[in-house]
PDB file of N, CA and C in Angstrom:
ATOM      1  N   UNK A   1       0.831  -1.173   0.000  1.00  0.00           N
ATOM      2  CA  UNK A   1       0.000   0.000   0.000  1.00  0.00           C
ATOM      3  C   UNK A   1       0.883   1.246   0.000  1.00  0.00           C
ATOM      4  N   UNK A   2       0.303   2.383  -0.863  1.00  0.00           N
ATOM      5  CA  UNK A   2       1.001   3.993  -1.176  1.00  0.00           C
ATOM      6  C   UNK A   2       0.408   4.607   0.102  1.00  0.00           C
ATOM      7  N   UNK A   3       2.075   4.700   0.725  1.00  0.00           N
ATOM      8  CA  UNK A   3       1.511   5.806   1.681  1.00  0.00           C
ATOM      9  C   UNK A   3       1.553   7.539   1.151  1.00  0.00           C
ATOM     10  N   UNK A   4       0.575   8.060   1.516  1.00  0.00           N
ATOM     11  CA  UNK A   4       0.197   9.565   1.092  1.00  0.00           C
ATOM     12  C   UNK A   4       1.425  10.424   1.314  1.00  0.00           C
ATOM     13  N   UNK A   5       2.507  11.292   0.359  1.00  0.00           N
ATOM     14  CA  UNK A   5       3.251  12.098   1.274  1.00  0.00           C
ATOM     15  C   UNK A   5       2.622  13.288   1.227  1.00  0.00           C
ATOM     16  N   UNK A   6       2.873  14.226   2.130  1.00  0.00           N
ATOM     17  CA  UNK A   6       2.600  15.649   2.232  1.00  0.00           C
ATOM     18  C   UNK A   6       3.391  16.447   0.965  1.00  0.00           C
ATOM     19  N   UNK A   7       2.273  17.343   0.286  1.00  0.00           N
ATOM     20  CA  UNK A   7       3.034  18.307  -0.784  1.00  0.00           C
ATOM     21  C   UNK A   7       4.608  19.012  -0.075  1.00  0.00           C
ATOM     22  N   UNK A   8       5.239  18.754  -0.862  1.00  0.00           N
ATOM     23  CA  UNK A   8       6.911  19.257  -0.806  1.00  0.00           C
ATOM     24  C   UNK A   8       6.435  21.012  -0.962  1.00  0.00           C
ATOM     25  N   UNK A   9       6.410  22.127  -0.086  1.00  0.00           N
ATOM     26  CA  UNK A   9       6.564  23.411   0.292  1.00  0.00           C
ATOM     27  C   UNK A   9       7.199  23.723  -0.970  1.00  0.00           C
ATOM     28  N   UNK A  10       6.755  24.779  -1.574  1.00  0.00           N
ATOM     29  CA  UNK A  10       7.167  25.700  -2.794  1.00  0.00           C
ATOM     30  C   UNK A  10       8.329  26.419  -2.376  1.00  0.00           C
ATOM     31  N   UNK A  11       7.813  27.180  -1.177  1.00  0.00           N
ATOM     32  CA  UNK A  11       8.725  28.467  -0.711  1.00  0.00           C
ATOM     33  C   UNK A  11       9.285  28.157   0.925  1.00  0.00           C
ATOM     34  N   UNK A  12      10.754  28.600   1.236  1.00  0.00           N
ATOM     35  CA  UNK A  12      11.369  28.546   2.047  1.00  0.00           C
ATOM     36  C   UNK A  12      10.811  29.037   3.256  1.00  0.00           C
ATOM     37  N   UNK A  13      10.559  28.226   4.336  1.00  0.00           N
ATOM     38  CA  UNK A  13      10.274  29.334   5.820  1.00  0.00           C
ATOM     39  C   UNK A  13       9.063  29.963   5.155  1.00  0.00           C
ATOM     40  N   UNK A  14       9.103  31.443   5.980  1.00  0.00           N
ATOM     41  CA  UNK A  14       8.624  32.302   6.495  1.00  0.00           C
ATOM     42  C   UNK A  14       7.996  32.498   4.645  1.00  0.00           C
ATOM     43  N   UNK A  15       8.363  32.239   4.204  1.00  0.00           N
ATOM     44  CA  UNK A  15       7.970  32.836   2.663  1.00  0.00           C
ATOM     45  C   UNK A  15       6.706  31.878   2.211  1.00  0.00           C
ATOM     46  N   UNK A  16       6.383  30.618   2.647  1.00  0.00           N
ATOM     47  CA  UNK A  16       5.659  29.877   2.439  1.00  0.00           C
ATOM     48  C   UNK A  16       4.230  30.333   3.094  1.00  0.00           C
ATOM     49  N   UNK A  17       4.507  30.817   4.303  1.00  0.00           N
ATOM     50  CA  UNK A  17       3.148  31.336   4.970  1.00  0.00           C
ATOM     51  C   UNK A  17       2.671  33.018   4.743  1.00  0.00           C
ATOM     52  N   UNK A  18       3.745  33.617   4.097  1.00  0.00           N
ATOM     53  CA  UNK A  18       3.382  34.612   3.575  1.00  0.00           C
ATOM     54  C   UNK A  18       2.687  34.786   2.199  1.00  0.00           C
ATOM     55  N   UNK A  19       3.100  33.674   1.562  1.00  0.00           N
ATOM     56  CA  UNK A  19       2.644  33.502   0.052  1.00  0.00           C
ATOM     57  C   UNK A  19       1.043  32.729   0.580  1.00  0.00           C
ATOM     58  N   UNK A  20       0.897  31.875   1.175  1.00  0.00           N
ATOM     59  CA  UNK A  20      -0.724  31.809   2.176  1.00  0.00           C
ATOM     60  C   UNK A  20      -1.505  33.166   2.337  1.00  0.00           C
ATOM     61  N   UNK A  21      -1.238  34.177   2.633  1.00  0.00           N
ATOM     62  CA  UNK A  21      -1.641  34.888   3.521  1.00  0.00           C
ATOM     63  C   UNK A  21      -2.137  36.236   1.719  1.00  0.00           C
ATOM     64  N   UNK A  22      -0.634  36.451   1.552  1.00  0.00           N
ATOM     65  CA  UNK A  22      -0.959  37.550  -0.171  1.00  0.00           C
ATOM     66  C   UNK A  22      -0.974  37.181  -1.190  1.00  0.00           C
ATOM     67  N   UNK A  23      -0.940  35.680  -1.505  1.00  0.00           N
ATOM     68  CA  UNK A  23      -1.005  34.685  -2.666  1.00  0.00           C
ATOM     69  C   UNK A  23       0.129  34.438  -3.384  1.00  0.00           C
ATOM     70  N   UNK A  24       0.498  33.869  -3.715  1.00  0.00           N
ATOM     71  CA  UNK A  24       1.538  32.940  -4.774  1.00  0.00           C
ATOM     72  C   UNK A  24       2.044  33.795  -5.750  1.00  0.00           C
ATOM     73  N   UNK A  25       0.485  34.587  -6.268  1.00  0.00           N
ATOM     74  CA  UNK A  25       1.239  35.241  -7.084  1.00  0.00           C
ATOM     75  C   UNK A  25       2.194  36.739  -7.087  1.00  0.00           C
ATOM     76  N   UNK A  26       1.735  37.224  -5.660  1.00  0.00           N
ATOM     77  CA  UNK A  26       2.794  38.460  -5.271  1.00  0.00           C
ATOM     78  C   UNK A  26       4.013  38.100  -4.526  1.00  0.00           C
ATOM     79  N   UNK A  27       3.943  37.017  -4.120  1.00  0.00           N
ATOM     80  CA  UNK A  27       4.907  36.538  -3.099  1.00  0.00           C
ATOM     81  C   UNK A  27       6.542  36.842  -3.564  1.00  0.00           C
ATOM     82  N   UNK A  28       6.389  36.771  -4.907  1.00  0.00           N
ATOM     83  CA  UNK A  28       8.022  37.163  -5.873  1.00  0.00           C
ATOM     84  C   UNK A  28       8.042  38.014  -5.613  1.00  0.00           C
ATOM     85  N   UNK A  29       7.063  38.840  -5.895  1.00  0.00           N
ATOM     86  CA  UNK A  29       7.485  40.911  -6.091  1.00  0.00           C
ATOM     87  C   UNK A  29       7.872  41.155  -4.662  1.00  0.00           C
ATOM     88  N   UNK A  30       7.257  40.766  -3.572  1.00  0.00           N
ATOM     89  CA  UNK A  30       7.466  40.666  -2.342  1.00  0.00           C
ATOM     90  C   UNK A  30       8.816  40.462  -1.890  1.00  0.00           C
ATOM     91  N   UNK A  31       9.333  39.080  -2.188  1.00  0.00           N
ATOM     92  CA  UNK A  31      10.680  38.181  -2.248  1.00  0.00           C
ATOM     93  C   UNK A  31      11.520  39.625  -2.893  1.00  0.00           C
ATOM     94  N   UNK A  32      11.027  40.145  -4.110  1.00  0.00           N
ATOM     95  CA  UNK A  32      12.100  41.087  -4.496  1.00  0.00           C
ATOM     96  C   UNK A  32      12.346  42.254  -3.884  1.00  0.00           C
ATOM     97  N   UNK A  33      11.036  42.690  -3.127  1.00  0.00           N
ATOM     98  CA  UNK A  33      11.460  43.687  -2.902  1.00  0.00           C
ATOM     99  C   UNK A  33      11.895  44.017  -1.471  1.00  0.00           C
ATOM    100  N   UNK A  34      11.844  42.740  -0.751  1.00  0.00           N
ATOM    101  CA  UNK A  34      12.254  43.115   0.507  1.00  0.00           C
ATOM    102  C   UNK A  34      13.253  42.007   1.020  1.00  0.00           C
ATOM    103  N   UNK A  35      13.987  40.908   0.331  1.00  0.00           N
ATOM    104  CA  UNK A  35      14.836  39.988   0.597  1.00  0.00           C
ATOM    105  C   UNK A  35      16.326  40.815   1.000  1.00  0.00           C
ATOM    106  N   UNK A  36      16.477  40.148   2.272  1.00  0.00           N
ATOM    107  CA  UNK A  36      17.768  40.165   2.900  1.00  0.00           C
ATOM    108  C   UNK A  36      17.507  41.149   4.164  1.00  0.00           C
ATOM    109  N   UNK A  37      16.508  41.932   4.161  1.00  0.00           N
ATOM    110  CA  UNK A  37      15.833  42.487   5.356  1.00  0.00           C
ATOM    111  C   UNK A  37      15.058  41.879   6.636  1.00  0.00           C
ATOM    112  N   UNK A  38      15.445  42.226   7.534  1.00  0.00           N
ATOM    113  CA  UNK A  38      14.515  41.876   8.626  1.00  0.00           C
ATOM    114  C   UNK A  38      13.600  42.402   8.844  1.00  0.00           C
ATOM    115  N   UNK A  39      12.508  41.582   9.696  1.00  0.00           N
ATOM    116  CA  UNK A  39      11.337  42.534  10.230  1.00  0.00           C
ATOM    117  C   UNK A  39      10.854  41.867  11.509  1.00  0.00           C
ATOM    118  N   UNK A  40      10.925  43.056  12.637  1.00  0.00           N
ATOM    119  CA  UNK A  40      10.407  43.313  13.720  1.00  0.00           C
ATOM    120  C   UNK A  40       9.268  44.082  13.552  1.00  0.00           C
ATOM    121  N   UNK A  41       7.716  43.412  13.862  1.00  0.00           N
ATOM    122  CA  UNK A  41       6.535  44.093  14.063  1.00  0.00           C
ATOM    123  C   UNK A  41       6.311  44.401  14.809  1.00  0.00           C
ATOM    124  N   UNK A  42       5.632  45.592  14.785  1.00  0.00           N
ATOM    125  CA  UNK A  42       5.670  46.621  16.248  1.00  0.00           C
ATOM    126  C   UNK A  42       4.131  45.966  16.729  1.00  0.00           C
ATOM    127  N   UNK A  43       3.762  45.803  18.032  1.00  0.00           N
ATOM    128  CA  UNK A  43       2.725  45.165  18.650  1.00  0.00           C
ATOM    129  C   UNK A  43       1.421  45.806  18.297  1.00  0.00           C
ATOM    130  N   UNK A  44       1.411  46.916  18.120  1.00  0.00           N
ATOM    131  CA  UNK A  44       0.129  47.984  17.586  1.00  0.00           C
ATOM    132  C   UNK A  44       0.118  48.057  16.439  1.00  0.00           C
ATOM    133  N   UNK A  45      -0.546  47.700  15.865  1.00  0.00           N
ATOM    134  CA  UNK A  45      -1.458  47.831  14.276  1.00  0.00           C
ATOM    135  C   UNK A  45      -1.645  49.197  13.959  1.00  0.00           C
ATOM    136  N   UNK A  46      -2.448  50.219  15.172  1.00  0.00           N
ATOM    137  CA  UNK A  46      -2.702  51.177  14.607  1.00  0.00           C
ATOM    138  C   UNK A  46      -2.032  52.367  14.860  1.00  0.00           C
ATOM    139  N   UNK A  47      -1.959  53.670  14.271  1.00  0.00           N
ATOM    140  CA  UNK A  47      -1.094  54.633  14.616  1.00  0.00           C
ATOM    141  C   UNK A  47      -1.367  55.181  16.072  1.00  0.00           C
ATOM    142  N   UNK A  48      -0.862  56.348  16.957  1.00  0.00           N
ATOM    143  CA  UNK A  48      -1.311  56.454  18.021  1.00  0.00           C
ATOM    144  C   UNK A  48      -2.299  57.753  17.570  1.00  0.00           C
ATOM    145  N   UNK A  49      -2.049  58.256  16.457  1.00  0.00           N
ATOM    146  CA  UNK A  49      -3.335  59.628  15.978  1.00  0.00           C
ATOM    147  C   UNK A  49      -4.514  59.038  15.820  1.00  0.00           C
ATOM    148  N   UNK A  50      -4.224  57.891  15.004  1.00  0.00           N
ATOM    149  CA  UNK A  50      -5.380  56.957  14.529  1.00  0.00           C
ATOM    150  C   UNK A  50      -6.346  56.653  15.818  1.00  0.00           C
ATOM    151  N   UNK A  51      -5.673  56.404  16.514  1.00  0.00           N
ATOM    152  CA  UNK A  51      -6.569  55.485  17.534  1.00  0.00           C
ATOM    153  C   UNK A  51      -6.825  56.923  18.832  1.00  0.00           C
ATOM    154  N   UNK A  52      -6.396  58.014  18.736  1.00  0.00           N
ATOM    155  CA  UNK A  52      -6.962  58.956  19.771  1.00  0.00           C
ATOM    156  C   UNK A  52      -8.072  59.504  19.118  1.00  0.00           C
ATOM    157  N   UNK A  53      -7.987  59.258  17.763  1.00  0.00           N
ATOM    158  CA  UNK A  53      -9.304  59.643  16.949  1.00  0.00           C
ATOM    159  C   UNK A  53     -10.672  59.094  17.201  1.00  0.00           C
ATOM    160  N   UNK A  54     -10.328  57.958  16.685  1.00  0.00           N
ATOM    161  CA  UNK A  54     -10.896  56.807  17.134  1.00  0.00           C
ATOM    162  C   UNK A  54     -11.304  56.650  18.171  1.00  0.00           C
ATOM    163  N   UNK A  55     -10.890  56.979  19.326  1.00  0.00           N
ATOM    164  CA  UNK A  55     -11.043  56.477  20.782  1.00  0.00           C
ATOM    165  C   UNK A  55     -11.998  57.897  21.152  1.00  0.00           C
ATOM    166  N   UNK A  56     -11.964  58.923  20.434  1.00  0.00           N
ATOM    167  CA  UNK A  56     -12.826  60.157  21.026  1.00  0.00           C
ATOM    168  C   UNK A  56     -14.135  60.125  20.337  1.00  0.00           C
ATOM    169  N   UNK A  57     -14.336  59.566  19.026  1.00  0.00           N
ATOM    170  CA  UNK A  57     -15.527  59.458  18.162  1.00  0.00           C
ATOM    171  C   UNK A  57     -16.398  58.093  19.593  1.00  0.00           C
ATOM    172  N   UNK A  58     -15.874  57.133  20.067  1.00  0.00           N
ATOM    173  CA  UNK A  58     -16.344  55.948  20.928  1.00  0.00           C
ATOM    174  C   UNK A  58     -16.603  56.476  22.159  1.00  0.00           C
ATOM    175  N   UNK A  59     -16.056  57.761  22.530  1.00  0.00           N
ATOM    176  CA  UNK A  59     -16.424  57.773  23.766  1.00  0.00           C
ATOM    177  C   UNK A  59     -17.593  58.145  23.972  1.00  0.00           C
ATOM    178  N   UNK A  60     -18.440  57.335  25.087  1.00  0.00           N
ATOM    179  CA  UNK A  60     -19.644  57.803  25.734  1.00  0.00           C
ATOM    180  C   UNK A  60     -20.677  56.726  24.992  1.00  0.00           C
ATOM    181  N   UNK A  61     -19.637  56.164  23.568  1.00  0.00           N
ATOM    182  CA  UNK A  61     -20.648  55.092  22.353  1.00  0.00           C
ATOM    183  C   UNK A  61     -20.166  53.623  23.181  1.00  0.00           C
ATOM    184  N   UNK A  62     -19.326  53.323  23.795  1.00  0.00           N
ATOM    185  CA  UNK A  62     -18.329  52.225  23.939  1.00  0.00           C
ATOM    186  C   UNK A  62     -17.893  52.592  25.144  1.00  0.00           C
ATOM    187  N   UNK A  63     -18.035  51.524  26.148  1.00  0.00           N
ATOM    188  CA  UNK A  63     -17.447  51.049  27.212  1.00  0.00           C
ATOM    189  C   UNK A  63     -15.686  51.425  27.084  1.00  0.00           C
ATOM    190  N   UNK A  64     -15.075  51.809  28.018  1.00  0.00           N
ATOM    191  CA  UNK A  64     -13.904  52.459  28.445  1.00  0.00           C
ATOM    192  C   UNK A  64     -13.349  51.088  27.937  1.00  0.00           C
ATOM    193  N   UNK A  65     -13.861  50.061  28.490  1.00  0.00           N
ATOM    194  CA  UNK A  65     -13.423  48.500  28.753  1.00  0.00           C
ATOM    195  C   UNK A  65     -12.928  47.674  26.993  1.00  0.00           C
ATOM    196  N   UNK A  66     -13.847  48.080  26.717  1.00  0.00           N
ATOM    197  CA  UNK A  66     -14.495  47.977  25.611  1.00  0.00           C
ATOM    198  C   UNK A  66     -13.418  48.258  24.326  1.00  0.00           C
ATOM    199  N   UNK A  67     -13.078  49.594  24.644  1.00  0.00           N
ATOM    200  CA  UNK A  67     -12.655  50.321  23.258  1.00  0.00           C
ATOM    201  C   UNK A  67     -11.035  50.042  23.663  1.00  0.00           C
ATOM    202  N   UNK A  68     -10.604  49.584  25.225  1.00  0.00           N
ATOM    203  CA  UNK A  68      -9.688  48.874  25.007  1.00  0.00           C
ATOM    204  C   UNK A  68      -8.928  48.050  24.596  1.00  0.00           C
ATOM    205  N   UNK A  69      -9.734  47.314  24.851  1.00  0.00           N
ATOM    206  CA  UNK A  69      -9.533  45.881  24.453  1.00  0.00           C
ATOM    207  C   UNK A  69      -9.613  45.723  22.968  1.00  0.00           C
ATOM    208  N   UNK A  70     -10.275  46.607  21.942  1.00  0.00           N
ATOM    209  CA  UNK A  70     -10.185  46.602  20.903  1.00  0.00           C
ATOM    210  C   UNK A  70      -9.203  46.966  20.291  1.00  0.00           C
ATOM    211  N   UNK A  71      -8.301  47.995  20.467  1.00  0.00           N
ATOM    212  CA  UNK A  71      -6.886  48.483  20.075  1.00  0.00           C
ATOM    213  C   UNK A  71      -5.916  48.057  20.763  1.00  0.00           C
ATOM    214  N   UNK A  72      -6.043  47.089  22.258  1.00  0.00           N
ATOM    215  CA  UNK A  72      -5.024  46.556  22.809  1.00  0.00           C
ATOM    216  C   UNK A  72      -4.619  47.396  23.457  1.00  0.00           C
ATOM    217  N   UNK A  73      -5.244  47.990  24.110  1.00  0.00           N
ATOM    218  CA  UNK A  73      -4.389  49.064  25.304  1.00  0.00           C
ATOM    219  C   UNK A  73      -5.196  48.632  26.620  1.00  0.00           C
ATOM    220  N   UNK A  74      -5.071  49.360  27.765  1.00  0.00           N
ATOM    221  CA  UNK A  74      -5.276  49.148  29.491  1.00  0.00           C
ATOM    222  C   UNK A  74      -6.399  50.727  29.108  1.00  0.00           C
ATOM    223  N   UNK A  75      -7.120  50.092  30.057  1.00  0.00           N
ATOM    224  CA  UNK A  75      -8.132  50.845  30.155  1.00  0.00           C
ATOM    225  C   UNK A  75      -7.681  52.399  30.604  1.00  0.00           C
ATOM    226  N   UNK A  76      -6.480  52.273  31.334  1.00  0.00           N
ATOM    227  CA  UNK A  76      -5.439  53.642  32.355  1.00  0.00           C
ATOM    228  C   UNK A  76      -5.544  54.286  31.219  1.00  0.00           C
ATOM    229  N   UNK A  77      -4.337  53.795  30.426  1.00  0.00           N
ATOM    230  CA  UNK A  77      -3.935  54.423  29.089  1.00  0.00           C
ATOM    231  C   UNK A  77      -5.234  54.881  28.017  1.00  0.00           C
ATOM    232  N   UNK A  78      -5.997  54.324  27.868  1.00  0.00           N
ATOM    233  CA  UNK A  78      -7.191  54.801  27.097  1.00  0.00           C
ATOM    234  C   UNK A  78      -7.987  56.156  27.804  1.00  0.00           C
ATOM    235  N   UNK A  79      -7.663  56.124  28.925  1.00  0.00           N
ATOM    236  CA  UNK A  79      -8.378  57.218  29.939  1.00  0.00           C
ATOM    237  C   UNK A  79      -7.327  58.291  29.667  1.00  0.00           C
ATOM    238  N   UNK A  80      -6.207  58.370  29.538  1.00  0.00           N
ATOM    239  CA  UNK A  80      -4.826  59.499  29.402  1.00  0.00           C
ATOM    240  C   UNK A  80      -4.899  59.636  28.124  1.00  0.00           C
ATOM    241  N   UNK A  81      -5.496  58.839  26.950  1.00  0.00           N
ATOM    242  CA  UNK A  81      -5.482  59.058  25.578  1.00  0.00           C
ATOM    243  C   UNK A  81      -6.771  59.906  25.638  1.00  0.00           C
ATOM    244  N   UNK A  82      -8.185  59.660  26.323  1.00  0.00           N
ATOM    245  CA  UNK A  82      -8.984  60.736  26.045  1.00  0.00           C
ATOM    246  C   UNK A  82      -8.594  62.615  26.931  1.00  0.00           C
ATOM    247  N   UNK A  83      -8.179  62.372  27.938  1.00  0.00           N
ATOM    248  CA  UNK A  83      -7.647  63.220  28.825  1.00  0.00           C
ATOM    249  C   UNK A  83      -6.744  63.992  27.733  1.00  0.00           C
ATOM    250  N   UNK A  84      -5.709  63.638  27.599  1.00  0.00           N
ATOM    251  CA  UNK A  84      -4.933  64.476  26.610  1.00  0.00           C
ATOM    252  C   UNK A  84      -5.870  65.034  25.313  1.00  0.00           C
ATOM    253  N   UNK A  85      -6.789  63.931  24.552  1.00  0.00           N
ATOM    254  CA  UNK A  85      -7.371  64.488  23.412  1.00  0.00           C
ATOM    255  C   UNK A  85      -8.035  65.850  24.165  1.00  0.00           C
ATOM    256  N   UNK A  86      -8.725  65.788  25.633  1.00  0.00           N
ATOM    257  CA  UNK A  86      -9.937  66.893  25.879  1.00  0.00           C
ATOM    258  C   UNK A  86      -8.936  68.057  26.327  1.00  0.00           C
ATOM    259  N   UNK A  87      -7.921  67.718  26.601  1.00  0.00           N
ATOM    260  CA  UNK A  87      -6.912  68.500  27.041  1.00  0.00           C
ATOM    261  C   UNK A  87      -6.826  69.687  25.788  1.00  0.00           C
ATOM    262  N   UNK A  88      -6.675  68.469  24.577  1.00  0.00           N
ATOM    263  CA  UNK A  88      -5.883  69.144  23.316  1.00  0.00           C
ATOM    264  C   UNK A  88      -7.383  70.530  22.612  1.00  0.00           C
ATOM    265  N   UNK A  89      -8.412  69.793  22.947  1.00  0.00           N
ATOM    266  CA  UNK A  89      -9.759  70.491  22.509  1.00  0.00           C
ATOM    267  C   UNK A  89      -9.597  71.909  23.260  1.00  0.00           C
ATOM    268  N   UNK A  90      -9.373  71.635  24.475  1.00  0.00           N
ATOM    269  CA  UNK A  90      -9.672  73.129  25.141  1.00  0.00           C
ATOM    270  C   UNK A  90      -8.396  73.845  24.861  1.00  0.00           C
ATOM    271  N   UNK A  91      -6.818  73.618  24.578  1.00  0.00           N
ATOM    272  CA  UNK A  91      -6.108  74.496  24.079  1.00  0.00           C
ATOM    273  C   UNK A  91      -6.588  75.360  22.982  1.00  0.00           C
ATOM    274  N   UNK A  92      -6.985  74.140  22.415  1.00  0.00           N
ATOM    275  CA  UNK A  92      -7.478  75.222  20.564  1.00  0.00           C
ATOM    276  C   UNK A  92      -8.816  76.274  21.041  1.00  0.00           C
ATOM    277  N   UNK A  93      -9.615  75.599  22.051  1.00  0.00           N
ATOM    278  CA  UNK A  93     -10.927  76.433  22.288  1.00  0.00           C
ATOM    279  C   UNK A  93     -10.169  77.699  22.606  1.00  0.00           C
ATOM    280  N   UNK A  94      -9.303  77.631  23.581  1.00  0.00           N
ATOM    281  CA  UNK A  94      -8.827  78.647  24.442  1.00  0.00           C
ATOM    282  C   UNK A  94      -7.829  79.991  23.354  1.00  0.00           C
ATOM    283  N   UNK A  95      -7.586  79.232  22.315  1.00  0.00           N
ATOM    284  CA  UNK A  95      -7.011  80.258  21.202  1.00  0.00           C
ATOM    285  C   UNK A  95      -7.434  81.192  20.914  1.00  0.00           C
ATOM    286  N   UNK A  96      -9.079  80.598  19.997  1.00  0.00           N
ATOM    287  CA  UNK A  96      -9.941  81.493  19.645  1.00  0.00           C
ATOM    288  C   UNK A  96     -10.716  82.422  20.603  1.00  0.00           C
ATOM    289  N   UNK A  97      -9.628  82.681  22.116  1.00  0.00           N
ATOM    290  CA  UNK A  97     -10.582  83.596  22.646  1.00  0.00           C
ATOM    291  C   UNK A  97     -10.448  85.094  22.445  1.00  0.00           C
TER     292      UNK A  97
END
């Protein structure tokens, strides 16, 4: 009896699950354009403007708890991200006086 082997991997490592992820067929242009480089991903996805934006449009819509846990921050820090945004509101208010 033929035992089954597993398909023999196209692409080396890390290149095999990336070509999964943006397809087979960019995976070259990819390979070209960034081979021999490293990459360290930074733990946050989103920018920190992005997400004080974000985090001031939610407030009062979304649990403190809530809008944490969605961008990956501590509820502390989400409270000092709106604090600073209301902070930043009343400087500009305080311009136009």
């Amino acid at each position: 009896m033929e035992e089954k082997q597993e398909p023999i991997p196209v692409y080396a490592g890390v290149y095999e699950e990336i070509a999964e992820i943006i397809g087979k067929e960019r995976i070259e242009e990819f390979y070209e354009r960034f081979k021999g480089q490293q990459f360290v991903f930074p733990m946050k996805l989103y920018s920190k403007e992005y997400v004080m934006q974000e985090i001031s449009h939610l407030q009062g819509k979304k649990k403190i708890s809530d809008i944490a846990k969605k961008f990956g921050y501590s509820e502390r820090y989400v409270r000092k991200m709106l604090a600073e945004a209301n902070q930043g509101e009343m400087c500009v208010g305080e311009e136009s006086v």
